[in-house]
Protein backbone atom coordinates (compact mmCIF):
# COMPACT_ATOMS: atom_id res chain seq x y z
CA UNK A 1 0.00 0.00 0.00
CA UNK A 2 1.48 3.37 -1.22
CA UNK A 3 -0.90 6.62 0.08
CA UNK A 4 -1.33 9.07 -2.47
CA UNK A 5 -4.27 11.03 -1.54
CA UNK A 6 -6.21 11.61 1.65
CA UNK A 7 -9.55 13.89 2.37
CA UNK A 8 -10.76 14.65 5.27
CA UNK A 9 -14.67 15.70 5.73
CA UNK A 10 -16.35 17.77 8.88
CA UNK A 11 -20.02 16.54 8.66
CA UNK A 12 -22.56 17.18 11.43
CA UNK A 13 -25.20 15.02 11.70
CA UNK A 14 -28.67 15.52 14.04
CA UNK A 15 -29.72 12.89 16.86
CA UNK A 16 -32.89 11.57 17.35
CA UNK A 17 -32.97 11.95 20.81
CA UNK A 18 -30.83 14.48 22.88
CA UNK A 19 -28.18 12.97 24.91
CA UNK A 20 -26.98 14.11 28.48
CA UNK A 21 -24.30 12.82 30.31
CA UNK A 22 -22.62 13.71 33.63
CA UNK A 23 -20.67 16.60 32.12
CA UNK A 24 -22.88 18.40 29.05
CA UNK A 25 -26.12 17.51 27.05
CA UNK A 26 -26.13 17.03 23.07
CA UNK A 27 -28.45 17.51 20.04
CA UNK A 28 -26.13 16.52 17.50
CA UNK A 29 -22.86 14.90 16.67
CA UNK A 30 -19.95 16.12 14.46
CA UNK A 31 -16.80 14.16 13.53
CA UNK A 32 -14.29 14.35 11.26
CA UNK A 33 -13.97 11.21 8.01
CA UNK A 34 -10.91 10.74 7.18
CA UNK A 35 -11.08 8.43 3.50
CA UNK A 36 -7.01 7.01 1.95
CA UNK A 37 -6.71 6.65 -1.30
CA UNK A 38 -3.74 4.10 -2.76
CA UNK A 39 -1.71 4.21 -5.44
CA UNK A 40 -4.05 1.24 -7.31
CA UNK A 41 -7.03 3.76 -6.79
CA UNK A 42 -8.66 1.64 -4.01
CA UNK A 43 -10.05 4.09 -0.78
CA UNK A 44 -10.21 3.18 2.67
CA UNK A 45 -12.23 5.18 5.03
CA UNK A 46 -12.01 5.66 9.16
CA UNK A 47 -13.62 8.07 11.53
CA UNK A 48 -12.03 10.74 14.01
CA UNK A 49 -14.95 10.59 16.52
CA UNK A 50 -13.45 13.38 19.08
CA UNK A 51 -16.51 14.66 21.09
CA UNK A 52 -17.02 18.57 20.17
CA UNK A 53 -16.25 19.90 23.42
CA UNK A 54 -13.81 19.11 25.96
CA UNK A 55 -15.77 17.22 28.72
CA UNK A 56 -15.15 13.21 27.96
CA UNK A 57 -10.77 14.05 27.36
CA UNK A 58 -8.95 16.88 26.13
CA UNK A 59 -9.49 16.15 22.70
CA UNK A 60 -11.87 18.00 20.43
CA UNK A 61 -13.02 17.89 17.20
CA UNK A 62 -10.66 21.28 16.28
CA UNK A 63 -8.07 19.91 18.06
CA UNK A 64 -7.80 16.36 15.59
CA UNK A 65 -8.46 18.29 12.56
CA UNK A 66 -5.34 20.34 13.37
CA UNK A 67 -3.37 17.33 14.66
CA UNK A 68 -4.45 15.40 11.77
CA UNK A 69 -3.55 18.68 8.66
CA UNK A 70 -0.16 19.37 10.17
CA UNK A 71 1.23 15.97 11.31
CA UNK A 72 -1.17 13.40 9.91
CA UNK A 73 -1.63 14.41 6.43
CA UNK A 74 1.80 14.89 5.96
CA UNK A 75 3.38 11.68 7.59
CA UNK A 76 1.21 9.15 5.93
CA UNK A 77 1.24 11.33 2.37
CA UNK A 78 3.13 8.99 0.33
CA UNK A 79 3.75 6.58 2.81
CA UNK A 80 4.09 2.74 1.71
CA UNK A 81 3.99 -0.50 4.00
CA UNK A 82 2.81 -4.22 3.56
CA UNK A 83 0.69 -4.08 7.09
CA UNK A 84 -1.44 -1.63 8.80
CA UNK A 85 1.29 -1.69 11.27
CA UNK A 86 3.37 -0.29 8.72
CA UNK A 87 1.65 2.67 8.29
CA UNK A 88 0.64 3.55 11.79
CA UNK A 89 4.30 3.68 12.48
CA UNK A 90 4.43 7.12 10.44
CA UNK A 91 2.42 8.56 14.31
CA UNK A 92 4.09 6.60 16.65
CA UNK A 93 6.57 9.83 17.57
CA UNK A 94 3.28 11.63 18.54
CA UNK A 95 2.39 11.74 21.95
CA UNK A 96 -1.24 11.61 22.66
CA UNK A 97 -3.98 12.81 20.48
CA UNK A 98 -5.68 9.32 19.99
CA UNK A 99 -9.46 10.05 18.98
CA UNK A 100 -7.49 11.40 15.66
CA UNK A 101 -4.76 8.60 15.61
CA UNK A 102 -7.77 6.30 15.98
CA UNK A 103 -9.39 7.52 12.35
CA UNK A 104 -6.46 7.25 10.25
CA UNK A 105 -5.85 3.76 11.90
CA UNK A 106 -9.32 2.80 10.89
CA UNK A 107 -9.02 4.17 7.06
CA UNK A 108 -5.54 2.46 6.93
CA UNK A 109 -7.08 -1.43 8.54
CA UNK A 110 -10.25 -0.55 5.81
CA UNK A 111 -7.86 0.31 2.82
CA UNK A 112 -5.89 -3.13 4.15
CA UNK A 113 -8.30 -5.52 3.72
CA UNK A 114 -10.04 -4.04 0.93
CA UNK A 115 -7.14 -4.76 -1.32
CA UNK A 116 -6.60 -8.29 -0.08
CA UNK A 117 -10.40 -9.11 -0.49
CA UNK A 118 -10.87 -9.67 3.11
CA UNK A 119 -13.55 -8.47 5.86
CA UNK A 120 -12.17 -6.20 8.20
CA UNK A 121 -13.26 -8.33 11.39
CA UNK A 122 -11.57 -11.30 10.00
CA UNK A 123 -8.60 -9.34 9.35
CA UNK A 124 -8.07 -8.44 12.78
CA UNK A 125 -8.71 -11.85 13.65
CA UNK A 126 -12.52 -11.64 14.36
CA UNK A 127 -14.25 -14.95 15.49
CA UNK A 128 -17.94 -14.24 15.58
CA UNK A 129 -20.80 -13.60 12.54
CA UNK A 130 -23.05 -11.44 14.75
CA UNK A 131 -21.87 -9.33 17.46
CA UNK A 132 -24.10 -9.01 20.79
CA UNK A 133 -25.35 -4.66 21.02
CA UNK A 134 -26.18 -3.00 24.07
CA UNK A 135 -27.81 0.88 23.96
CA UNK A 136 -26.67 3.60 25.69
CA UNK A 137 -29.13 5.79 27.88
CA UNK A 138 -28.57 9.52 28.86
CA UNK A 139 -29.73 11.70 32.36
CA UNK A 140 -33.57 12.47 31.49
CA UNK A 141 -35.82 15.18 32.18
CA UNK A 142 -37.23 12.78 34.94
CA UNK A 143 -37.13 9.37 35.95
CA UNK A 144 -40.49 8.57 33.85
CA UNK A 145 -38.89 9.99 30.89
CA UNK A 146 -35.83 7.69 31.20
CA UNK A 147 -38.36 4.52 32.13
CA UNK A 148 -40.27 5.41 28.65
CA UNK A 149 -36.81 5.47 26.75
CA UNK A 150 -35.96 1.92 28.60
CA UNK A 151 -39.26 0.46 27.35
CA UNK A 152 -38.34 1.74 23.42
CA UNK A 153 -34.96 0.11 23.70
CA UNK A 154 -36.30 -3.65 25.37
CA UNK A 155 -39.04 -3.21 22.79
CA UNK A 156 -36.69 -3.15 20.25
CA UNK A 157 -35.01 -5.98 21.66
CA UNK A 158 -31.68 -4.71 23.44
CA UNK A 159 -30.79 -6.92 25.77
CA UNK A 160 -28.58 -4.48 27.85
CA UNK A 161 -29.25 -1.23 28.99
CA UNK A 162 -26.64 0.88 30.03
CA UNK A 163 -27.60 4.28 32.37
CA UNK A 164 -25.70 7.43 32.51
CA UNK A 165 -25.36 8.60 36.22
CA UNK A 166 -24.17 11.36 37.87
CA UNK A 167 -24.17 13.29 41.51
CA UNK A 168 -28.06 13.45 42.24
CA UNK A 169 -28.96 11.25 39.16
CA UNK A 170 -28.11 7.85 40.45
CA UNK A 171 -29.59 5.77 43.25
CA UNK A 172 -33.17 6.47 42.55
CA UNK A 173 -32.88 6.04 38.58
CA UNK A 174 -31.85 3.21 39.06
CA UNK A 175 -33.89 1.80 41.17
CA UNK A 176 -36.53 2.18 39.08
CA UNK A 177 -35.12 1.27 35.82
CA UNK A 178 -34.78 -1.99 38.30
CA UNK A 179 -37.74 -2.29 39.45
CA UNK A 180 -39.77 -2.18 36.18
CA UNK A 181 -37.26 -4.56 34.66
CA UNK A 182 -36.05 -7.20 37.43
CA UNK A 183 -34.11 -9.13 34.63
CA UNK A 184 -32.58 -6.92 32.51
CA UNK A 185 -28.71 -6.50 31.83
CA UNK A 186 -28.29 -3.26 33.39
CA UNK A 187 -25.05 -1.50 34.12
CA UNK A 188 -24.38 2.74 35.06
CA UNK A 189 -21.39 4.78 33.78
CA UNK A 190 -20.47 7.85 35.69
CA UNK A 191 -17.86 9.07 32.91
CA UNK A 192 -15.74 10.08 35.95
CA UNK A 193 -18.23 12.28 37.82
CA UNK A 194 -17.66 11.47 41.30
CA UNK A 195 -15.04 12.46 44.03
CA UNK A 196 -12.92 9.84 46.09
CA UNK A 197 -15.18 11.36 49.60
CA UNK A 198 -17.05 8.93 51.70
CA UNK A 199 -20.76 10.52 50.35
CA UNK A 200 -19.43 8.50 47.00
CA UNK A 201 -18.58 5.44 49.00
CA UNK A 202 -22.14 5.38 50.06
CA UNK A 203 -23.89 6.12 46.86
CA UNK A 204 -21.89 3.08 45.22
CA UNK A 205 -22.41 0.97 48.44
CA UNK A 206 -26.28 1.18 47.85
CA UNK A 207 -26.11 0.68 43.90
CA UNK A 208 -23.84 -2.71 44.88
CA UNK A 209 -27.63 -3.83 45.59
CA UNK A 210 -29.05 -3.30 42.39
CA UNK A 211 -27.65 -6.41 40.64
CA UNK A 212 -25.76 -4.30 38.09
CA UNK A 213 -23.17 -5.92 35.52
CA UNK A 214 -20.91 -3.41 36.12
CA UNK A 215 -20.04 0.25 37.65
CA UNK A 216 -18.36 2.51 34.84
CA UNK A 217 -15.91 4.54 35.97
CA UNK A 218 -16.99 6.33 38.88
CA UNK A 219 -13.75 8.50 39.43
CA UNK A 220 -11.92 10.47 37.44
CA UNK A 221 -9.20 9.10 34.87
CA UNK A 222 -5.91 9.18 36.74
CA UNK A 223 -7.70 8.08 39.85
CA UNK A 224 -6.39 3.96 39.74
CA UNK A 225 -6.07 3.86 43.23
CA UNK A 226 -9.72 4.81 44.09
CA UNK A 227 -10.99 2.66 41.74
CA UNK A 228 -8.92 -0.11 43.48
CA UNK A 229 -9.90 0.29 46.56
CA UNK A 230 -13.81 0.52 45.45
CA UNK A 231 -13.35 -2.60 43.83
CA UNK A 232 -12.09 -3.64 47.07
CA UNK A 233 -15.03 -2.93 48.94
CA UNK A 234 -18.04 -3.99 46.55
CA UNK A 235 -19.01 -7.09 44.44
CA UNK A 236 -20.31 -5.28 41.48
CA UNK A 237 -17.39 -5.51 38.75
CA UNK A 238 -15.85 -2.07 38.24
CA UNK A 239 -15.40 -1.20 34.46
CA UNK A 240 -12.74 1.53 33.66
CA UNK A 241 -13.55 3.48 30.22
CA UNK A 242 -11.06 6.92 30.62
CA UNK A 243 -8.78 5.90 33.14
CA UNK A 244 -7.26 3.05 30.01
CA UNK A 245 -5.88 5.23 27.16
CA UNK A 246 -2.66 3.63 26.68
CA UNK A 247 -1.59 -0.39 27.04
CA UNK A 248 0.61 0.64 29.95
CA UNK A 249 -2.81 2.00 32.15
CA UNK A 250 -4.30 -1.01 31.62
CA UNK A 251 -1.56 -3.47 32.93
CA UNK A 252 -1.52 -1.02 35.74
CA UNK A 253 -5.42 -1.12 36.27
CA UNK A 254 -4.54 -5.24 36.42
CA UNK A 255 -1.81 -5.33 38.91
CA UNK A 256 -3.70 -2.69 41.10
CA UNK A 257 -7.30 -4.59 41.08
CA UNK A 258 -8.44 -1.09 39.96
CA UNK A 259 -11.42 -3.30 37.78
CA UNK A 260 -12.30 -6.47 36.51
CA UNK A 261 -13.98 -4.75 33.26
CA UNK A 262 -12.53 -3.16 30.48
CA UNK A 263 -14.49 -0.56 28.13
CA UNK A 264 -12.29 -1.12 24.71
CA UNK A 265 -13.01 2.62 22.79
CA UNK A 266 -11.30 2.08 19.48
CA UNK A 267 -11.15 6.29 19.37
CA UNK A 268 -9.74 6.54 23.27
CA UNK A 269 -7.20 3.98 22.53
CA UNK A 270 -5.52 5.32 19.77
CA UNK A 271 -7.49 2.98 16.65
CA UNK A 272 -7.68 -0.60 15.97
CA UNK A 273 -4.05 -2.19 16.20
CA UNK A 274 -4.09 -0.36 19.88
CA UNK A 275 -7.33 -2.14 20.80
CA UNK A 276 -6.67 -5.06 19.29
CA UNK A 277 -3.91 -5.70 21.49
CA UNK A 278 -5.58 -4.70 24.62
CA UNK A 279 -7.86 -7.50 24.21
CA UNK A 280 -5.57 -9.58 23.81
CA UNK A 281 -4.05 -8.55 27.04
CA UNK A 282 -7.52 -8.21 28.89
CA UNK A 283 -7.95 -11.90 27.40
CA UNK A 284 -4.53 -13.40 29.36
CA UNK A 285 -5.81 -11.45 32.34
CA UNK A 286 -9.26 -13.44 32.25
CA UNK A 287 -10.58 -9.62 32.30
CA UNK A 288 -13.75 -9.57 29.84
CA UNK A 289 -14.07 -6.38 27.43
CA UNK A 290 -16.88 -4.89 25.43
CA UNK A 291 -16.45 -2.33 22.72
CA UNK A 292 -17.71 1.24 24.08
CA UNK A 293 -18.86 4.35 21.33
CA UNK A 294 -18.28 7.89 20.85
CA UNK A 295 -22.02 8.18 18.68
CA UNK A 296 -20.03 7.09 15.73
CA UNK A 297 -21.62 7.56 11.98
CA UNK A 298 -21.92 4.64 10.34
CA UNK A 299 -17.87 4.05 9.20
CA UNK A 300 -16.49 4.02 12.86
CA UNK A 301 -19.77 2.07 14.07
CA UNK A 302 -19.05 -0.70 11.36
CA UNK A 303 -15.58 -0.87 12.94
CA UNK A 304 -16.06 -1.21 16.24
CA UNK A 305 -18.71 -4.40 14.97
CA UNK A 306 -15.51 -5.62 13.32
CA UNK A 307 -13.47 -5.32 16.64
CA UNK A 308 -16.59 -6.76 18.90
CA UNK A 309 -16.28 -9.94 17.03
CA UNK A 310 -12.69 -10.63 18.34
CA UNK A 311 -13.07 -13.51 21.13
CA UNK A 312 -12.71 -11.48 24.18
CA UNK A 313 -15.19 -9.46 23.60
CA UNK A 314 -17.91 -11.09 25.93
CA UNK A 315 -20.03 -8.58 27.30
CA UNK A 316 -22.60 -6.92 24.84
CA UNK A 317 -21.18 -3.64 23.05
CA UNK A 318 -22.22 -0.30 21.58
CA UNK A 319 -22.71 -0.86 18.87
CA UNK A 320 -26.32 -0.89 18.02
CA UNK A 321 -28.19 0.14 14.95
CA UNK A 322 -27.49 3.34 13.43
CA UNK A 323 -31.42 4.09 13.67
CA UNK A 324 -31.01 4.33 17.56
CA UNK A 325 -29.44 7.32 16.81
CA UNK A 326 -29.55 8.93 13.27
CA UNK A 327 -32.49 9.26 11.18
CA UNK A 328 -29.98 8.57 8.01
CA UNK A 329 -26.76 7.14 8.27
CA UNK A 330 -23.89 7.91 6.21
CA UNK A 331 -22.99 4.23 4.71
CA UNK A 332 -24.96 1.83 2.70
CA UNK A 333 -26.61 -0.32 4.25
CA UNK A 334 -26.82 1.44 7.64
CA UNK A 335 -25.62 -0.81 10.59
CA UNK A 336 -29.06 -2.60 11.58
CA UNK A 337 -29.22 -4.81 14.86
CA UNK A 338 -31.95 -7.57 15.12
CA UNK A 339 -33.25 -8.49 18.52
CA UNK A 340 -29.99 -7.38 20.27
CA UNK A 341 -27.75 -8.63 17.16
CA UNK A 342 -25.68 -7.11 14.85
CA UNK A 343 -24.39 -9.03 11.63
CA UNK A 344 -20.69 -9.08 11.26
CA UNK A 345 -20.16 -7.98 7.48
CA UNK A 346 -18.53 -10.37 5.21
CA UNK A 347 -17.66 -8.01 2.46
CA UNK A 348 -14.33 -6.54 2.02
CA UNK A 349 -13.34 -3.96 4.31
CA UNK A 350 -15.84 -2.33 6.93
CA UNK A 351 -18.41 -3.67 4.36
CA UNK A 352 -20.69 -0.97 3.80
CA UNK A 353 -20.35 1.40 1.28
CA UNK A 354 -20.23 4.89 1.88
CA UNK A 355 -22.31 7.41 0.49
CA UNK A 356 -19.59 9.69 -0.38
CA UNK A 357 -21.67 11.93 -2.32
CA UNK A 358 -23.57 13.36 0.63
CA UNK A 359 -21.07 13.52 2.48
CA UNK A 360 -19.19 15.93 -0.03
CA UNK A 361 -22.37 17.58 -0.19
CA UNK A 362 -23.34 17.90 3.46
CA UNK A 363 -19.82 18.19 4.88
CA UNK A 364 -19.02 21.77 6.74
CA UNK A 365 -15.29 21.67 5.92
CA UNK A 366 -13.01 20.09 3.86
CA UNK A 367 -9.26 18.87 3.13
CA UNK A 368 -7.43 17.39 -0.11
CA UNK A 369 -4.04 16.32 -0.68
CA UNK A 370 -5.20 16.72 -4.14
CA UNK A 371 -5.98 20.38 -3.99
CA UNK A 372 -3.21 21.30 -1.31
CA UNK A 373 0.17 22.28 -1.14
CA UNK A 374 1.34 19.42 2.06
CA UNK A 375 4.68 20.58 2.94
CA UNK A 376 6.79 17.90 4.74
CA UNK A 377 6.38 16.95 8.22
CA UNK A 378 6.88 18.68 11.11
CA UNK A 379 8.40 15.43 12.74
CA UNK A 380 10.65 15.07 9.82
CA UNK A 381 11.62 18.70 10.58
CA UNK A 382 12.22 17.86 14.31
């Protein structure tokens, strides 16, 4: 694989249903597409799914379009390799700045297996046809507004629910949500809300009751310790989402007992070679994973289907049909889940095409190789 062109797109695209979380609520969702073009004229496409604003990391959406036009660009411009590894290496001397790492990994594994014929979950090694999808539920108006949003999601045949929580929105949410629905496969995430005090101890002390799968990170990302000693003191399996970024935070989350969980974000982690390997760590540490999402359009979505179907993955994932959360997705056909399941694609590549008319068409701002003077790297320069 040689690179010889690469666009990027800035498309917005509406929610159905507003989303609130511990830190901000959201209407919409805009990302950044990032589509590779070889020197055969085959195109691989990946997603930078960096949240807007600030709130979930320090990454934004302006933030990985700058990252990605004055380092990106020009380190993979011309670049050739045999393996996705090959080409990833171009980034490796940047420090951080995973969400867009994670979207030029993804168009890179798509381009890959595209020109060998192959899907993209059995090119990372993917074991499944159909990948188990869980939903995603946001802080409501009140708690009968989040019960009615429960009942649209079992009625659609989700067999996990997963609660957004924060200080004040927690115990008695939750409690209902149980109540209604004594068997479902519930779990809360706290993105990081809560402070290491004893009035957290006791709000975590009572959910331990509520016969939740898991308890998403509660504290904030660098806290390890706390999350240790939590673990320590309740059966509910802690799950740590922000507080794994790199492979080295998650051997330290297993020698410290900091969880027995791990949320695997394809965008937090860096992109698909990154998470690929932390399952295979999480695996030799009998630690189970499930794929978590950013709201991803349809090209990141069908990639973190590809990674759910890696053997690990054991706990249902977010990735459920792009209808949940889009009125119109931007690849053909849209990701669809059936009573809980998702089919793993067979096709070539994410398998889907996209629509990459409208998304010329709709997109805000644009980049091309094509069009643009790329001078050379800045890590070249030093």
């Amino acid at each position: 694989m040689r690179i010889e062109r690469i666009r990027l797109f800035v498309l917005r695209q509406d929610l159905r249903h507003s989303f609130e979380t511990s830190s901000h609520r959201k209407s919409g969702i805009e990302h950044i597409l990032v589509e590779l073009t070889d020197a055969e004229g085959q195109t691989g496409w990946g997603e930078v799914a960096a949240p807007s604003d600030p709130y979930f990391g320090a990454e934004t959406t302006v933030t990985a379009w700058e990252i990605a036009t004055r380092y990106l660009v020009p380190a993979l411009l011309g670049a050739e390799g045999e393996e996705p590894a090959d080409l990833e290496a171009v980034w490796e001397r940047i420090r951080g700045h995973e969400f867009a790492k994670a979207g030029f990994s993804g168009a890179v594994w798509d381009l890959y297996s595209r020109t060998r014929g192959l899907a993209l979950a059995a090119a990372l090694g993917g074991t499944r046809d159909e990948v188990v999808a869980g939903v995603s539920l946001g802080i409501e108006p009140s708690i009968d507004d989040l019960l009615a949003q429960v009942e649209v999601q079992r009625a659609a045949g989700y067999p996990r629910v997963k609660l957004k929580i924060a200080p004040g929105w927690d115990v008695e949410p939750v409690r209902a949500v149980r109540a209604a629905h004594p068997d479902l496969d519930l779990h809360v995430d706290a993105n990081g809300a809560y402070p290491d005090d004893a009035d957290s101890a006791a709000v975590f002390a009572r959910l331990d009751g509520e016969g939740l799968t898991m308890i998403e990170q509660p504290f904030g990302p660098r806290e390890l310790v706390a999350h240790a000693v939590l673990q320590s003191r309740i059966g509910t399996d802690v799950c740590l989402d922000e507080s794994v970024v790199a492979l080295g935070d998650l051997r330290s989350m297993i020698r410290l007992g900091a969880g027995r969980v791990l949320n695997i974000k394809v965008s937090r982690m860096g992109g698909l070679s990154v998470a690929r390997a932390a399952h295979d760590i999480a695996v030799d540490a009998g630690i189970p994973v499930w794929c978590g999402g950013m709201h991803e359009f349809g090209v990141g979505r069908a990639a973190n289907v590809a990674i759910s179907s890696l053997p690990g993955f054991l706990l249902p994932s977010d990735v459920s049909g792009s209808d949940k959360y889009y009125a119109a997705d931007i690849v053909d056909p849209p990701v669809r889940a059936e009573s809980g399941l998702v089919t793993v694609p067979s096709a070539p590549g994410i398998g889907h095409e996209v629509l990459v008319e409208r998304i010329e068409r709709e997109s805000s701002r644009t980049f091309d190789t094509a069009a643009a003077h790329v001078h050379g790297s800045a890590l070249a320069r030093g």
